[in-house]
Every structure is written in C-alpha cells, then in structure tokens.
C-alpha atoms as a PDB file:
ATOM      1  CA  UNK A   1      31.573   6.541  12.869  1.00  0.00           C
ATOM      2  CA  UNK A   2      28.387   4.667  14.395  1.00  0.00           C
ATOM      3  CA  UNK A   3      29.517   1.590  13.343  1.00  0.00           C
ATOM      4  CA  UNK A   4      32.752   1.571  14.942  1.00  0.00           C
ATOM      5  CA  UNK A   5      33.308   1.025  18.534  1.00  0.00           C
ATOM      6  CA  UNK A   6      34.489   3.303  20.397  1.00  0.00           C
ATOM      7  CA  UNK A   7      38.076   1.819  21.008  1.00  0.00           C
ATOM      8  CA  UNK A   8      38.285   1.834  17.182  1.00  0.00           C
ATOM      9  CA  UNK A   9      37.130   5.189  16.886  1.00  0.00           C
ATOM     10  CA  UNK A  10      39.456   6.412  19.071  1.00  0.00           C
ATOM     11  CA  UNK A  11      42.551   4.729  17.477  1.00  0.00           C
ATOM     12  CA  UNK A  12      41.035   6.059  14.218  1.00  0.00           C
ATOM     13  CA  UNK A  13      40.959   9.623  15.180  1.00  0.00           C
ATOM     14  CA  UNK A  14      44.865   9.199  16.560  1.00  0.00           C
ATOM     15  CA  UNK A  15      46.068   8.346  13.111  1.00  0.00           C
ATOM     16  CA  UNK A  16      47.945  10.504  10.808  1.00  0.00           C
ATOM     17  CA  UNK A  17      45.366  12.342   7.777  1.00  0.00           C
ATOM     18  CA  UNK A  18      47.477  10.264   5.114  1.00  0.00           C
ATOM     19  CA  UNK A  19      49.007   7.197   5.923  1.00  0.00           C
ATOM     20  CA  UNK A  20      51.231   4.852   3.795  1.00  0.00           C
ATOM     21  CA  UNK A  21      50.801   1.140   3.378  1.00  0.00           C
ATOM     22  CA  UNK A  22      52.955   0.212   6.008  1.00  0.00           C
ATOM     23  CA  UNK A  23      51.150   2.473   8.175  1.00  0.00           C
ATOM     24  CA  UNK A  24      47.811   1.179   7.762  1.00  0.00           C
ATOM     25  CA  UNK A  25      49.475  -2.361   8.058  1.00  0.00           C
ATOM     26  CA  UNK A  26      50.841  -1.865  11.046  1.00  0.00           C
ATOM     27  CA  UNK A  27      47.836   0.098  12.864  1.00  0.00           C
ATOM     28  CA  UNK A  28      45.660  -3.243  12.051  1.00  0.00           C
ATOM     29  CA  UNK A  29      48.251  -5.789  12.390  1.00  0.00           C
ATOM     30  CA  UNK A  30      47.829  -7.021   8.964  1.00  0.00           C
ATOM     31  CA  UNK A  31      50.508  -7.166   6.707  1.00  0.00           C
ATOM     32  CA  UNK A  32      51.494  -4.786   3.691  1.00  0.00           C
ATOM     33  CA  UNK A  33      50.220  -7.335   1.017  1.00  0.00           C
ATOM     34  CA  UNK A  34      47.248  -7.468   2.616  1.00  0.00           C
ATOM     35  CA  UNK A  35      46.835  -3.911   2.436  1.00  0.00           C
ATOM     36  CA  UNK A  36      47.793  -3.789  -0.688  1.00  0.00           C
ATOM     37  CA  UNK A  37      45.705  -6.430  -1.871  1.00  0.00           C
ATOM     38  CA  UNK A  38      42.557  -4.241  -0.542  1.00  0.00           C
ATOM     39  CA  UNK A  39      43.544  -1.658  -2.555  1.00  0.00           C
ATOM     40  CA  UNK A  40      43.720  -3.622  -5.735  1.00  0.00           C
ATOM     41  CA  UNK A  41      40.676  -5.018  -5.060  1.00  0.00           C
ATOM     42  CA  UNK A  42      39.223  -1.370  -4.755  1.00  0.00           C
ATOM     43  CA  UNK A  43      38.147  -2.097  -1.308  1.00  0.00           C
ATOM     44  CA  UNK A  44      40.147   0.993   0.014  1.00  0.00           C
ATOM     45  CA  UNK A  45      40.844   3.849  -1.866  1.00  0.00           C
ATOM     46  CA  UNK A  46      44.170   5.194  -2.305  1.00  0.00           C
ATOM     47  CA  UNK A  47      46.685   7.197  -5.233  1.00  0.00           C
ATOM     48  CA  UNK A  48      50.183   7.730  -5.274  1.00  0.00           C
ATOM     49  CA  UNK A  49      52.094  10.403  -4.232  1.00  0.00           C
ATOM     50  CA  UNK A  50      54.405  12.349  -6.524  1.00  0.00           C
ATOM     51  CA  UNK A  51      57.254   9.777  -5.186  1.00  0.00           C
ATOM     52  CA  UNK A  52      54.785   6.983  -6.289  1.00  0.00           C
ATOM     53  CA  UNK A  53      54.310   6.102  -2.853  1.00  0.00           C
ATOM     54  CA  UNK A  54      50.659   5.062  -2.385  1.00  0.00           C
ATOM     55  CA  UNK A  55      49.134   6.639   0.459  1.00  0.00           C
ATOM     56  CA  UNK A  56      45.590   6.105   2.279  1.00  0.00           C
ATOM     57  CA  UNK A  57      43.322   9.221   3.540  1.00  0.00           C
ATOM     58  CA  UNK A  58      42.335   8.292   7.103  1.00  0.00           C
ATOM     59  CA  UNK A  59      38.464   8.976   6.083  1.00  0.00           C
ATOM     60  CA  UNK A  60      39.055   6.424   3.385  1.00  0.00           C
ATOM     61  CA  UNK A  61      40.372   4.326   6.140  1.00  0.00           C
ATOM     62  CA  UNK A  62      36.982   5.360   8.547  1.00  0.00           C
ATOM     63  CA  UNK A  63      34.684   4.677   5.594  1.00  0.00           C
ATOM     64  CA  UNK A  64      36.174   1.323   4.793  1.00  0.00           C
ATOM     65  CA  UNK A  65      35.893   0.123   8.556  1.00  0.00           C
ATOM     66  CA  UNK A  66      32.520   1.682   8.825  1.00  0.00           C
ATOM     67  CA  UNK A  67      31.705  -0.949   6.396  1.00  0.00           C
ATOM     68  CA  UNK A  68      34.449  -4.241   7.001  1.00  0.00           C
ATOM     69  CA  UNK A  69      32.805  -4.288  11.314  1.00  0.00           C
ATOM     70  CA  UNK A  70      35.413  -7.215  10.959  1.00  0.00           C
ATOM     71  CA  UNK A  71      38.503  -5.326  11.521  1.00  0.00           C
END
C-alpha cells in the first residue's frame, strides 16, 4: 500500500473482504456503471457469486488503486 495515502489506506483497510458493485460505488463515489465498466474492461477483477452477484475482493480493490493514484 505505498502508493496510497494514508487516508486511502485507512478507508481501504475499513472495507468489507468482498464487496459488491454498489459497494465499491459508493465507497468512491462513482457510480455502479462505472464500476462495472472497470470490470469489463478488466481493470478490476471480480466473479460472481453463486447468486450471480458480482463481487470485488478488497485486495483486488488495493491492487487496482495501488495502480489508478487517481482515485
């Protein structure tokens, strides 16, 4: 987590393990098609659940803003 700062790093580490979409949406401010659209892109990992709910690890989420500083 070098990259981050810390204020991100912190907020990172309060997060749940797995999140949904709307999760991660909301913990950015971004919206769910944006999300969604990361994923498709394979920007940020995710799989669905048996439900077929797609859901994000949070060191998925780490890794990806280790690398986007933009968020």
């Amino acid at each position: 987590m070098s990259m981050l700062s810390e204020t991100l790093a912190e907020k990172l580490k309060k997060l749940p393990a797995i999140l949904s979409i709307r999760e991660t949406a909301e913990a950015f401010s971004l919206s769910s098609r944006t999300v969604l659209r990361l994923i498709r892109a394979g920007k940020l990992p995710s799989w669905k659940d048996d439900e077929g709910n797609r859901c994000i690890a949070r060191s998925d989420l780490i890794k990806f803003c280790s690398q986007n500083s933009n968020l």
